[in-house]
PDB file of N, CA and C in Angstrom:
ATOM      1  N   UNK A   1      14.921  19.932   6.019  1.00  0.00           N
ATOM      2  CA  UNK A   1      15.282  21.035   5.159  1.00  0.00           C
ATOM      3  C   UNK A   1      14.427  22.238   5.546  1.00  0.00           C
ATOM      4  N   UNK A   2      15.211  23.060   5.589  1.00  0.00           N
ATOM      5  CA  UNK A   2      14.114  24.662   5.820  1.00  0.00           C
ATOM      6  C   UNK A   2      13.827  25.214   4.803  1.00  0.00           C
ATOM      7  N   UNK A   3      12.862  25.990   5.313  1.00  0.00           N
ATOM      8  CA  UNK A   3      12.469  27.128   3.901  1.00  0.00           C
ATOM      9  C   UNK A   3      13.558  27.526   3.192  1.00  0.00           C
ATOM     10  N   UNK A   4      14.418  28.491   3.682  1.00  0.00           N
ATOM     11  CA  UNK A   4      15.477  29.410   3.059  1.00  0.00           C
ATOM     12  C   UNK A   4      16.028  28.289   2.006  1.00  0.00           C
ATOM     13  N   UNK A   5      16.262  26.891   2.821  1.00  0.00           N
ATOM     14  CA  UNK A   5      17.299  25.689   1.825  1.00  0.00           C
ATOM     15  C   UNK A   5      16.678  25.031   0.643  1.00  0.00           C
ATOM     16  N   UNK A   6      15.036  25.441   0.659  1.00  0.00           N
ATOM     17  CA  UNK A   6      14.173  24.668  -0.573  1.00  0.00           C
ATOM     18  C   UNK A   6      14.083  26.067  -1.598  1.00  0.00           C
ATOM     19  N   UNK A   7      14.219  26.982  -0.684  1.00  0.00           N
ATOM     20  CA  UNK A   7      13.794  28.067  -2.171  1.00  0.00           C
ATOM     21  C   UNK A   7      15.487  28.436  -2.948  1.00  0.00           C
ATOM     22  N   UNK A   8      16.388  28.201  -2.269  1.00  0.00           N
ATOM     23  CA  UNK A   8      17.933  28.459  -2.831  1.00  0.00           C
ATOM     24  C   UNK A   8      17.640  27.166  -3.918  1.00  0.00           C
ATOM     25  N   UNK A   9      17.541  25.779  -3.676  1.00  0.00           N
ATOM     26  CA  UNK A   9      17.813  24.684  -4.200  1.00  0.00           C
ATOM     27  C   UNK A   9      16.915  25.092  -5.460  1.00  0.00           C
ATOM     28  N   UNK A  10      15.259  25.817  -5.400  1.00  0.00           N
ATOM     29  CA  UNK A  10      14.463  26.019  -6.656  1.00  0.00           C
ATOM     30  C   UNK A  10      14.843  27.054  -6.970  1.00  0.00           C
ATOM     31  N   UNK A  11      16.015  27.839  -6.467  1.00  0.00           N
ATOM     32  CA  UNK A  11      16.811  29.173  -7.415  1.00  0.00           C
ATOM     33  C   UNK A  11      17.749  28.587  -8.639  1.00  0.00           C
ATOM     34  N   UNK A  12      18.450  27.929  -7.508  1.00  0.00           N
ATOM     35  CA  UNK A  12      19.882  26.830  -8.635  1.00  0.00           C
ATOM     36  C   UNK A  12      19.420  26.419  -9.315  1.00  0.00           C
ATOM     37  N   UNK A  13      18.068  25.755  -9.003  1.00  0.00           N
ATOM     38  CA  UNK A  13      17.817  24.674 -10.700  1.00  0.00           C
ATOM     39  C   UNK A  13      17.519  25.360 -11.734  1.00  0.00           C
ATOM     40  N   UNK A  14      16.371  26.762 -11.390  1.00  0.00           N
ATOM     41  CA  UNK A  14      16.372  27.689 -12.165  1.00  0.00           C
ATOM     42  C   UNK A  14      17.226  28.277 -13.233  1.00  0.00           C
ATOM     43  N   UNK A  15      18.282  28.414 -12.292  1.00  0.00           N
ATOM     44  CA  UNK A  15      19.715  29.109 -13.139  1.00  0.00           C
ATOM     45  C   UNK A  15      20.516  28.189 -14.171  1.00  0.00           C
ATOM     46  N   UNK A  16      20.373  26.574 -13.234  1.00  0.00           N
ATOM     47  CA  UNK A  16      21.156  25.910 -13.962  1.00  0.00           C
ATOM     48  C   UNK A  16      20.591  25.306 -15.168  1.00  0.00           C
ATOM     49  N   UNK A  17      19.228  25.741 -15.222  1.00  0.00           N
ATOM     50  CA  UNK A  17      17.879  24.752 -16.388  1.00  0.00           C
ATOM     51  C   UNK A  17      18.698  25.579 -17.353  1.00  0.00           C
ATOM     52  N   UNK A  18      17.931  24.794 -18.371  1.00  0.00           N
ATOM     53  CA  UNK A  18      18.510  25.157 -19.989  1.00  0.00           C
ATOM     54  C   UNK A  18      17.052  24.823 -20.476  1.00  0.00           C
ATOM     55  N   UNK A  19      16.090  24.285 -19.898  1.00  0.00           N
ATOM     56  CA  UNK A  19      14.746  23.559 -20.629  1.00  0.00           C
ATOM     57  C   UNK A  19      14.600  22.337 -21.058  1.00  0.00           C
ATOM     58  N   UNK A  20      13.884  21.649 -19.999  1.00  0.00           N
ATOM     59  CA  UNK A  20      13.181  20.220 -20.510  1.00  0.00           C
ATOM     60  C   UNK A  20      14.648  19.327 -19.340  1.00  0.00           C
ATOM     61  N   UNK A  21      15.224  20.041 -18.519  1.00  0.00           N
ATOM     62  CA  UNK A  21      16.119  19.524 -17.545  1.00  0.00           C
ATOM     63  C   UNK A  21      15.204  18.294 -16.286  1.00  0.00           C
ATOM     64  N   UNK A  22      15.685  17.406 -15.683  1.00  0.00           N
ATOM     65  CA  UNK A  22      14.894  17.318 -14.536  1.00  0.00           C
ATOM     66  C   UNK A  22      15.924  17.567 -13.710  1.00  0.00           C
ATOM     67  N   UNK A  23      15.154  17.979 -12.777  1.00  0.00           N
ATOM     68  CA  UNK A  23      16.711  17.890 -11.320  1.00  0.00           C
ATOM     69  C   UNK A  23      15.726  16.707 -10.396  1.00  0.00           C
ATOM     70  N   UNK A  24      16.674  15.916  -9.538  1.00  0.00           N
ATOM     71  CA  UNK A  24      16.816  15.222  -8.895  1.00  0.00           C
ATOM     72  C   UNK A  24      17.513  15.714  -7.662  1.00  0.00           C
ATOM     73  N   UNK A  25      16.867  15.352  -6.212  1.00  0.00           N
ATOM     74  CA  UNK A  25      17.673  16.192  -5.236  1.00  0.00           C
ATOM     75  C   UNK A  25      17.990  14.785  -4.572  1.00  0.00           C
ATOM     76  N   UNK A  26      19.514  14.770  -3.886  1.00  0.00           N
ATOM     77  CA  UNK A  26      19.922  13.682  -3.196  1.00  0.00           C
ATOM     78  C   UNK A  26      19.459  14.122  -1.990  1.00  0.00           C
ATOM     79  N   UNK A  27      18.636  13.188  -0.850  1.00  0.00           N
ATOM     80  CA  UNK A  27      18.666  14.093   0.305  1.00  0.00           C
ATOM     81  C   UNK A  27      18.583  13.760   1.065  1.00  0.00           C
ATOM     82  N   UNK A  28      20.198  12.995   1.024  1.00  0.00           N
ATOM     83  CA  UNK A  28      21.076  12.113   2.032  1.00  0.00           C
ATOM     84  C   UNK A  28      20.377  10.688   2.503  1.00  0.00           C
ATOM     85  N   UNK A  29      20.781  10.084   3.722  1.00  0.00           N
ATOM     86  CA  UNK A  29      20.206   8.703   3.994  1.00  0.00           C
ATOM     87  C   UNK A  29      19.199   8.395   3.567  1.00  0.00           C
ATOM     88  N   UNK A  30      18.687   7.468   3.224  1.00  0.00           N
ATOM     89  CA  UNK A  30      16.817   6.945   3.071  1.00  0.00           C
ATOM     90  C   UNK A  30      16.585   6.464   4.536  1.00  0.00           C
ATOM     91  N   UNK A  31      15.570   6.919   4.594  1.00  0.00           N
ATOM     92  CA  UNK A  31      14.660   5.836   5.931  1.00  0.00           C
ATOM     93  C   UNK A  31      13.268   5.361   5.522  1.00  0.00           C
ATOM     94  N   UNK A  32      13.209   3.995   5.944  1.00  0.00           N
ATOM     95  CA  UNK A  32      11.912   3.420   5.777  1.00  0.00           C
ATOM     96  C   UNK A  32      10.718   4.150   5.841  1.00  0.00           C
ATOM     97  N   UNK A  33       9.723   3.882   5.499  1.00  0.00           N
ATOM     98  CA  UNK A  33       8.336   4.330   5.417  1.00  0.00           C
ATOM     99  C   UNK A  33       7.802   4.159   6.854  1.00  0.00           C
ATOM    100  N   UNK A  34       7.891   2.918   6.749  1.00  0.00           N
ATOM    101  CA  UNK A  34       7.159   2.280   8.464  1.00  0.00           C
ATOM    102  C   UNK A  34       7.858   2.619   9.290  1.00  0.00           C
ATOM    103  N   UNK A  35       8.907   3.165   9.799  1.00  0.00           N
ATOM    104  CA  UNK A  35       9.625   3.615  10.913  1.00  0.00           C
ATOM    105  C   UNK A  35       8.912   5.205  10.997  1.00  0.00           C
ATOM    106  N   UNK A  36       9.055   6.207   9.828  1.00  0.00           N
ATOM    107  CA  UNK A  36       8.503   6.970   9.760  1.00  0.00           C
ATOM    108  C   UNK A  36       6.914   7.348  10.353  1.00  0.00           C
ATOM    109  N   UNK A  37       6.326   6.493  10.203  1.00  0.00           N
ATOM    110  CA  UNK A  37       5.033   6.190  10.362  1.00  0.00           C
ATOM    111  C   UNK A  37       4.432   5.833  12.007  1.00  0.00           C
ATOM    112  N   UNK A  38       5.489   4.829  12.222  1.00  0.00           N
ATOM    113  CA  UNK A  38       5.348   4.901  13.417  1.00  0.00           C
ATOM    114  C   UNK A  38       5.914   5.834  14.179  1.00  0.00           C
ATOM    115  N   UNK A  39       6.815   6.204  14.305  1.00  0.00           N
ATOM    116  CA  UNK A  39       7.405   7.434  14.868  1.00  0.00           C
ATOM    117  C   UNK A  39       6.263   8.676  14.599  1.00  0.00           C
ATOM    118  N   UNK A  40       5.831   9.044  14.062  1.00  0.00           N
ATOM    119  CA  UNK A  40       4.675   9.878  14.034  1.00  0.00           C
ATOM    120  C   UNK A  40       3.947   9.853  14.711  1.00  0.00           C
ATOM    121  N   UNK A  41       2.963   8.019  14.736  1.00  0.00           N
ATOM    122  CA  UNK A  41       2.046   7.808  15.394  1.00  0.00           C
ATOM    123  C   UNK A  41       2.097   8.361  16.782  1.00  0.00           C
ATOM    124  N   UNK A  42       3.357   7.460  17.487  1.00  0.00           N
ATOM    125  CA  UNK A  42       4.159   7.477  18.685  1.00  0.00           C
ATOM    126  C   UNK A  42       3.878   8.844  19.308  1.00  0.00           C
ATOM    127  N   UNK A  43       4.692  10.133  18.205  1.00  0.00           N
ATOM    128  CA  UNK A  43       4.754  11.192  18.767  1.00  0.00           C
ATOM    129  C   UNK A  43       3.392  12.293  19.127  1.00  0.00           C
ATOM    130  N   UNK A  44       2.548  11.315  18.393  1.00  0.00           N
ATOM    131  CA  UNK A  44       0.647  12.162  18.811  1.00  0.00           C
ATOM    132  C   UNK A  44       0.038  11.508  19.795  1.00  0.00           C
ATOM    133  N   UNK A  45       0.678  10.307  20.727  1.00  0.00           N
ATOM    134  CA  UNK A  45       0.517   9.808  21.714  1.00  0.00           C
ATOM    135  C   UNK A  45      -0.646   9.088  21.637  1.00  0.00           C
ATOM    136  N   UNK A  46      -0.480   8.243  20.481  1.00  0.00           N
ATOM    137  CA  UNK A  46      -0.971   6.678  20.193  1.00  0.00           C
ATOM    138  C   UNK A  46      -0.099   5.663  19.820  1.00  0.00           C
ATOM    139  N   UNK A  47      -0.726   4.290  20.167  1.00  0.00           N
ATOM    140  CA  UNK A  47      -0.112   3.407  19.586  1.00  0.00           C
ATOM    141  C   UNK A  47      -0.365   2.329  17.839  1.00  0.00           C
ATOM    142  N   UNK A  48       0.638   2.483  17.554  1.00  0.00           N
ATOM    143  CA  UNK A  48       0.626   2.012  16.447  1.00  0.00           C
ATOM    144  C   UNK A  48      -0.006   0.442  15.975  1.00  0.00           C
ATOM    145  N   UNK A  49      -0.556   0.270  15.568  1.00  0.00           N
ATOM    146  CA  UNK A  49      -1.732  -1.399  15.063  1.00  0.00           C
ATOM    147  C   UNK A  49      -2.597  -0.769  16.056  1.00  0.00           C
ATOM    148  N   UNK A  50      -2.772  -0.334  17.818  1.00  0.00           N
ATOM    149  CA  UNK A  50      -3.902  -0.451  18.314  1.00  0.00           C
ATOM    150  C   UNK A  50      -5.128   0.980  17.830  1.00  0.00           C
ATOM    151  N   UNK A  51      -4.300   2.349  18.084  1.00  0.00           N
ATOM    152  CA  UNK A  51      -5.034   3.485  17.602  1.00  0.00           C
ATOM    153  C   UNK A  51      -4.876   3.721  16.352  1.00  0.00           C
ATOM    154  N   UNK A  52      -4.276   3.224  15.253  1.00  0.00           N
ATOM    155  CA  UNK A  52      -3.714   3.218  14.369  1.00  0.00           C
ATOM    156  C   UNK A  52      -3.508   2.580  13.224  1.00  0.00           C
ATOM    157  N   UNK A  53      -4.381   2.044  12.922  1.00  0.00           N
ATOM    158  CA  UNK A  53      -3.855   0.457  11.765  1.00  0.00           C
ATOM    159  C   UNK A  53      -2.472   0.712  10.726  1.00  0.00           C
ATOM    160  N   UNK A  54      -1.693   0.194  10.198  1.00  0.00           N
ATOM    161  CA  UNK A  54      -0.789   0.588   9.494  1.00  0.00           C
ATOM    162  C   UNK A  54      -0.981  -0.458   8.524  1.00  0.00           C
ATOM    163  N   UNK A  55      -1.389  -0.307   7.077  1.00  0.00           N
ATOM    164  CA  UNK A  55      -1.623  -0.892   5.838  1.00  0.00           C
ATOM    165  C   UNK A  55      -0.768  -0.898   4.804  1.00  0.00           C
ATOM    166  N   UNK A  56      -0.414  -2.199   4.966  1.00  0.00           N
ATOM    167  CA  UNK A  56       0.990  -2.325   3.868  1.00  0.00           C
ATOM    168  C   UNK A  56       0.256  -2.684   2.238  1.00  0.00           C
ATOM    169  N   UNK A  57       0.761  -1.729   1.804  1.00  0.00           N
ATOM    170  CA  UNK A  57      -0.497  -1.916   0.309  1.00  0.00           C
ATOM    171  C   UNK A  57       0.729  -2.388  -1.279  1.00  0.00           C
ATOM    172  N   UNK A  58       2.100  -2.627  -0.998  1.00  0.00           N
ATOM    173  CA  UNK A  58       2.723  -3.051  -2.009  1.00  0.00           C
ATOM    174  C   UNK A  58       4.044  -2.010  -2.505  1.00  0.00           C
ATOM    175  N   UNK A  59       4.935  -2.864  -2.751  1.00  0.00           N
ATOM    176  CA  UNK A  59       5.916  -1.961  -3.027  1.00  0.00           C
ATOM    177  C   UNK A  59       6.459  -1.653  -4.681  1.00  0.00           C
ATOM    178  N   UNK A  60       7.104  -1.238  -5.068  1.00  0.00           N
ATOM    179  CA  UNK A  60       7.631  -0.545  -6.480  1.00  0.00           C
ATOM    180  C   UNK A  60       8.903  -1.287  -6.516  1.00  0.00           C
ATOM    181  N   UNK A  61       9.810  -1.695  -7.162  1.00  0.00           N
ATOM    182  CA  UNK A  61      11.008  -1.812  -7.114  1.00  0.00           C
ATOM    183  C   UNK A  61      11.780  -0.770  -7.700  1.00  0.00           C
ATOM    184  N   UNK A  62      13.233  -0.043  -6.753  1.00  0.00           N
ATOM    185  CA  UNK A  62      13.734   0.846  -7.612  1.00  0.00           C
ATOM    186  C   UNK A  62      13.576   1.026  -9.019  1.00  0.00           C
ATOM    187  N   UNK A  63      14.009   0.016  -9.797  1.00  0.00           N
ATOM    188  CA  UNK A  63      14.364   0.164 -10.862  1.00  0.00           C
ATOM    189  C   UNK A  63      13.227   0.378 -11.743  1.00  0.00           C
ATOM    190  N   UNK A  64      11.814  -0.311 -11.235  1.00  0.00           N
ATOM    191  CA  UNK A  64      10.736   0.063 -11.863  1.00  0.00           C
ATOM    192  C   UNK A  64      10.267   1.700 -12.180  1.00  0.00           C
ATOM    193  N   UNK A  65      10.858   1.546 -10.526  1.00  0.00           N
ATOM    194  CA  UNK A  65      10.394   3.655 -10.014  1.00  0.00           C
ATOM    195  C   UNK A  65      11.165   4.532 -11.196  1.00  0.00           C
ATOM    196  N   UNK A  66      12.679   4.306 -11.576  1.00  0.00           N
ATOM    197  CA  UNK A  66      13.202   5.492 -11.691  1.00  0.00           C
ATOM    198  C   UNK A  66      13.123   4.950 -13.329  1.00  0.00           C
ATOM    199  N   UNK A  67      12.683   3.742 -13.844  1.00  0.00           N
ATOM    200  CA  UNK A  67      12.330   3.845 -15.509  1.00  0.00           C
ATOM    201  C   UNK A  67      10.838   4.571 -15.390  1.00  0.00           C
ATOM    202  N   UNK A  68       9.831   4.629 -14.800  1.00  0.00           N
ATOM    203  CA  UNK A  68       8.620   5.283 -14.628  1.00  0.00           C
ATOM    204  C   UNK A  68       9.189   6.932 -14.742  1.00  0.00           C
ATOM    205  N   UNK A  69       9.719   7.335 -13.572  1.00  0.00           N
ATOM    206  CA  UNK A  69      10.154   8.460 -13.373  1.00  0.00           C
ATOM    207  C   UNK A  69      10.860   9.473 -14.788  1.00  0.00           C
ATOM    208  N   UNK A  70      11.724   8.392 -15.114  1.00  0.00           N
ATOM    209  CA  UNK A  70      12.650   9.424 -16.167  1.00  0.00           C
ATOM    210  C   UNK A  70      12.587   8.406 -17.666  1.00  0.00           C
ATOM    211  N   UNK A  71      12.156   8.165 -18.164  1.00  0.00           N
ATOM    212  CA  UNK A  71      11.751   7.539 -19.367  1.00  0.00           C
ATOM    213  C   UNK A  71      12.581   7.957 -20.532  1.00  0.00           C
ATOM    214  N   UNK A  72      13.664   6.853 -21.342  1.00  0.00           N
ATOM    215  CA  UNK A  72      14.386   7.563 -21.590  1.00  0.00           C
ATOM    216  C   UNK A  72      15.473   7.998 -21.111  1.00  0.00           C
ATOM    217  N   UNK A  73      15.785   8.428 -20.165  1.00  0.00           N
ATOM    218  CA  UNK A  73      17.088   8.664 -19.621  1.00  0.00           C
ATOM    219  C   UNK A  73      18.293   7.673 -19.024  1.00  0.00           C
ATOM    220  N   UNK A  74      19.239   8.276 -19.766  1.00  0.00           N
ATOM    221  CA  UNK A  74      20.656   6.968 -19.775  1.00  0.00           C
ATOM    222  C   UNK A  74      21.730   7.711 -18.907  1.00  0.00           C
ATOM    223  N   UNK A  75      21.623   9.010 -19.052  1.00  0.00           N
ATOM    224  CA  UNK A  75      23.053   9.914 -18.684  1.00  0.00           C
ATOM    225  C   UNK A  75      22.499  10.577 -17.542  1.00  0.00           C
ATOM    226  N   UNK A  76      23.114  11.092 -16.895  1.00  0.00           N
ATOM    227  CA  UNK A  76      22.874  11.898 -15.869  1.00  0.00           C
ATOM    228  C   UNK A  76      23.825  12.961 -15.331  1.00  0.00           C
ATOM    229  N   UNK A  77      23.350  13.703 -15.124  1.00  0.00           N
ATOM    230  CA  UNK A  77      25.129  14.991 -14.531  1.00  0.00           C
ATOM    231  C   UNK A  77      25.038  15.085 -12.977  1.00  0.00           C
ATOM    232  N   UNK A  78      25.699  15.574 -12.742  1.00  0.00           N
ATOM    233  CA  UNK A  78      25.784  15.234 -11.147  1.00  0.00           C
ATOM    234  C   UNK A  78      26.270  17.132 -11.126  1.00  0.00           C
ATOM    235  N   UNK A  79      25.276  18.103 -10.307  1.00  0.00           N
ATOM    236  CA  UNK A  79      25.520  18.845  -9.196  1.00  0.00           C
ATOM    237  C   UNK A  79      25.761  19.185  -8.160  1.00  0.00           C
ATOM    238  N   UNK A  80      27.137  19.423  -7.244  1.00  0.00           N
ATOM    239  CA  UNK A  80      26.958  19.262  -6.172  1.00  0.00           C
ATOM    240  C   UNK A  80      27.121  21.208  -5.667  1.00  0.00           C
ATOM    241  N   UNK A  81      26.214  21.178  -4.581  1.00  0.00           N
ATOM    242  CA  UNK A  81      25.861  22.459  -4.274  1.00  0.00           C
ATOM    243  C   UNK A  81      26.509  22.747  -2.944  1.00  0.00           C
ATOM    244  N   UNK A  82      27.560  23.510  -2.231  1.00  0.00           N
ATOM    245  CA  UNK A  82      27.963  23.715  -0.957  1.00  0.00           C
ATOM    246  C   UNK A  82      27.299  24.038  -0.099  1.00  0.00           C
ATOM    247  N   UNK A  83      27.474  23.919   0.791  1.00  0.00           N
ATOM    248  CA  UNK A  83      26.282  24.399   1.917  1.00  0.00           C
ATOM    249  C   UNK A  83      26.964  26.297   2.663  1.00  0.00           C
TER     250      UNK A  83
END
């Protein structure tokens, strides 16, 4: 995402808030953590476990995440924004 596309997206929510709104941004495929991670490593021209340790410290389950996240919330509206 570029600049210009994060400050339009914190214009819209702006406009579209009413107060006490959350927005949620879809933003498209998920990719793993550890692919991410390594691919990073990779690209500063080390290797990953040897220059690098990679520490798996525990995961969340969705459903834990998004009752944490939005507490309370049953409904949801759906915005979709054109490009």
């Amino acid at each position: 995402m570029t600049i210009p596309e994060a400050c339009q997206l914190v214009l819209e929510a702006g406009f579209l808030g009413k107060g006490g709104e959350i927005f949620v941004f879809d933003m498209g495929k998920p990719i793993k953590i550890i692919d991410l991670a390594v691919n990073m490593i990779r690209l500063s021209g080390m290797e990953p476990g040897k220059d690098i340790k990679i520490e798996y410290i525990g995961l969340r389950s969705e459903k834990s995440y998004m009752r944490n996240c939005f507490p309370g919330r049953k409904k949801y509206c759906r915005h979709i924004t054109k490009k």
